[in-house]
C-alpha atoms as a PDB file:
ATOM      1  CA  UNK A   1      72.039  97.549  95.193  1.00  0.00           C
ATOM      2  CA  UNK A   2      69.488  98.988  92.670  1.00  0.00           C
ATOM      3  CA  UNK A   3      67.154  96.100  90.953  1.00  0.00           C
ATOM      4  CA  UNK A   4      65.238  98.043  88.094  1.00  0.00           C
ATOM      5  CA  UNK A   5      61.927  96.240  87.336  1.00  0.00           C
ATOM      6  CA  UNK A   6      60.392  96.455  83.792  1.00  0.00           C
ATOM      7  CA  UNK A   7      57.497  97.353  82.854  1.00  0.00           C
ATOM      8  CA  UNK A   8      55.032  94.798  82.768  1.00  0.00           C
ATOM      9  CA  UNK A   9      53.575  95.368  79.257  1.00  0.00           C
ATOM     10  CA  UNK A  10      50.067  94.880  77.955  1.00  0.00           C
ATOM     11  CA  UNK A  11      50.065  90.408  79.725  1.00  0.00           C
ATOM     12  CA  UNK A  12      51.449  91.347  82.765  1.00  0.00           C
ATOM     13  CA  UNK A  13      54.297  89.681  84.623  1.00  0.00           C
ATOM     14  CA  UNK A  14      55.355  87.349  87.284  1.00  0.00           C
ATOM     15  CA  UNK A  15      58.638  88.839  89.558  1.00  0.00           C
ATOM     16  CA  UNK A  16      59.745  85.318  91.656  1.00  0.00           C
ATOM     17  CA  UNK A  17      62.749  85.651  94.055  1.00  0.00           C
ATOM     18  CA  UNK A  18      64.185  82.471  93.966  1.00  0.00           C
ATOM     19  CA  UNK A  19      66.709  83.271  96.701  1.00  0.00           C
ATOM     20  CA  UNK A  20      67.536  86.945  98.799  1.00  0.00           C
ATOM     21  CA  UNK A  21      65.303  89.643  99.020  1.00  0.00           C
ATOM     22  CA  UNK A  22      64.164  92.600  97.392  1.00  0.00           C
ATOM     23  CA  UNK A  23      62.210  95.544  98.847  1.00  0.00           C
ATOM     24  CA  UNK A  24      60.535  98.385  97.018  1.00  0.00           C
ATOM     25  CA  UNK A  25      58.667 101.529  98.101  1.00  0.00           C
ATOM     26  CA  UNK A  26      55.651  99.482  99.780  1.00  0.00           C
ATOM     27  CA  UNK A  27      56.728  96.137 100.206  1.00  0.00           C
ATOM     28  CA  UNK A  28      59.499  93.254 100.273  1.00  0.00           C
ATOM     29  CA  UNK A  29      60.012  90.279  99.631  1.00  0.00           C
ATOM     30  CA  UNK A  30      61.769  86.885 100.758  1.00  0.00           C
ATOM     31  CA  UNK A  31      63.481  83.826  99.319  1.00  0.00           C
ATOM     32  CA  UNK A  32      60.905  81.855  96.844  1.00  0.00           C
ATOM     33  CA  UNK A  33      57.560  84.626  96.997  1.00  0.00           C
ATOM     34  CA  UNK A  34      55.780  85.563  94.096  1.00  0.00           C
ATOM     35  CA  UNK A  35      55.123  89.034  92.657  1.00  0.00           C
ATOM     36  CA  UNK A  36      52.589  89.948  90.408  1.00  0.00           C
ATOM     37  CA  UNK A  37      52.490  93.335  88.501  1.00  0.00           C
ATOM     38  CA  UNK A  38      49.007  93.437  86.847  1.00  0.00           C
ATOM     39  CA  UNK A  39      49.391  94.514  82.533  1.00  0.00           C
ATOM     40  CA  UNK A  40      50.718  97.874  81.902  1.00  0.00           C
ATOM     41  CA  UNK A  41      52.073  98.575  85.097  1.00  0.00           C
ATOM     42  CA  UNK A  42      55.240 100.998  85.010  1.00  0.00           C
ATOM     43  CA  UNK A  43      58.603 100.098  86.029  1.00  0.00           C
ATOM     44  CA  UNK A  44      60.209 100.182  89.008  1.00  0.00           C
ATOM     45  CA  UNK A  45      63.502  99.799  90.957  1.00  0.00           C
ATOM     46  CA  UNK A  46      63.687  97.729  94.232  1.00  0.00           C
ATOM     47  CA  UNK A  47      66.597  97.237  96.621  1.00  0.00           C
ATOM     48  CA  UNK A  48      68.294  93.804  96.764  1.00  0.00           C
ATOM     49  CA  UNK A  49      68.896  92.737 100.143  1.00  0.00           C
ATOM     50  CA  UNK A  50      71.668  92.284 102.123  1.00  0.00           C
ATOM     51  CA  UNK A  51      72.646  88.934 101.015  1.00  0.00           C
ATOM     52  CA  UNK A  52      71.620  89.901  97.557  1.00  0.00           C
ATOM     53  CA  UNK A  53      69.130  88.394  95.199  1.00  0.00           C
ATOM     54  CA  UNK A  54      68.158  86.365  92.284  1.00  0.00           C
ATOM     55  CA  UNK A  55      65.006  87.224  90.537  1.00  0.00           C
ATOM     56  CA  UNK A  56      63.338  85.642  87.648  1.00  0.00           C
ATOM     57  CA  UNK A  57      60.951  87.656  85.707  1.00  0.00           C
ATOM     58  CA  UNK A  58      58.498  85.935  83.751  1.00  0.00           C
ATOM     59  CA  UNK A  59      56.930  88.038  81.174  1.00  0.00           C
ATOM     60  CA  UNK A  60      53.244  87.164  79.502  1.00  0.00           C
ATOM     61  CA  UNK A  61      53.495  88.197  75.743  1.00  0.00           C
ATOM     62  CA  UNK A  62      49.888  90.371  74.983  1.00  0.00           C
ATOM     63  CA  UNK A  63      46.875  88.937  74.555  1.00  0.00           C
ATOM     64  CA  UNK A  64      45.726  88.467  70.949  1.00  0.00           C
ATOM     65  CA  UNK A  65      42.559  89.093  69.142  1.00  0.00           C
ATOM     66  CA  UNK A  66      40.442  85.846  68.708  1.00  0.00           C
ATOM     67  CA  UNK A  67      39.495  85.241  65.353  1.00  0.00           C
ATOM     68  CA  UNK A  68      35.926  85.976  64.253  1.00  0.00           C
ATOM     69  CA  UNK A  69      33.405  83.963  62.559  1.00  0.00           C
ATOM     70  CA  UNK A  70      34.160  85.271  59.415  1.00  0.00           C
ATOM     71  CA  UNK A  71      38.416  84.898  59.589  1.00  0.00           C
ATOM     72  CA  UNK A  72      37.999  80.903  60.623  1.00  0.00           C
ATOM     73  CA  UNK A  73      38.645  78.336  58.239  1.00  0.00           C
ATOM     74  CA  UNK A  74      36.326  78.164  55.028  1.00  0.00           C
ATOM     75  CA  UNK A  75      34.003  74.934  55.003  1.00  0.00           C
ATOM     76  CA  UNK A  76      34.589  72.060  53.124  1.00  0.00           C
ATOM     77  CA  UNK A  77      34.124  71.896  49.394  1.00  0.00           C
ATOM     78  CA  UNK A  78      31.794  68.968  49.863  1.00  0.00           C
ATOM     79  CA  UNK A  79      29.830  70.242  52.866  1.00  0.00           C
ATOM     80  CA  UNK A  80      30.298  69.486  56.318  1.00  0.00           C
ATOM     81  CA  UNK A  81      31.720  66.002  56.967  1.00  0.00           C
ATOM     82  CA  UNK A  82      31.720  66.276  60.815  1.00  0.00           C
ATOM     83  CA  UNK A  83      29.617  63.599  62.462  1.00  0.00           C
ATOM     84  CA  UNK A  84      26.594  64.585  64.698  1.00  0.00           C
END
């Protein structure tokens, strides 16, 4: 049985096989392993195997820009009230 894989977008994803196996063009993989397609990787099909398998992909959303100095919050009206 065909098992497409997704792409893995601009985070990246986690591909666990919680029970089975799936092999692709390089590799395979048993019952409770860990795959890790690094961000923007293409898609991909793998072969369940025999017994089947159960996959959970976990997908990172994209990273976001941090904020700069000038988008933070304004100061305080009365000046800074922190205490140093």
């Amino acid at each position: 049985m065909s098992l497409p894989i997704p792409e893995a977008g601009e985070g990246g994803q986690f591909l666990y096989v919680a029970a089975g196996g799936i092999a692709g063009p390089d590799t395979s993989y048993g019952p409770e392993t860990l795959g890790w397609p690094p961000p923007g990787a293409p898609g991909s099909a793998a072969a369940a195997g025999p017994d089947g398998a159960t996959v959970l992909v976990l997908r990172h959303p994209a990273p976001v820009a941090r904020p700069t100095t000038d988008q933070r919050r304004p100061p305080h009206p009365r000046g800074d009230t922190r205490a140093w």
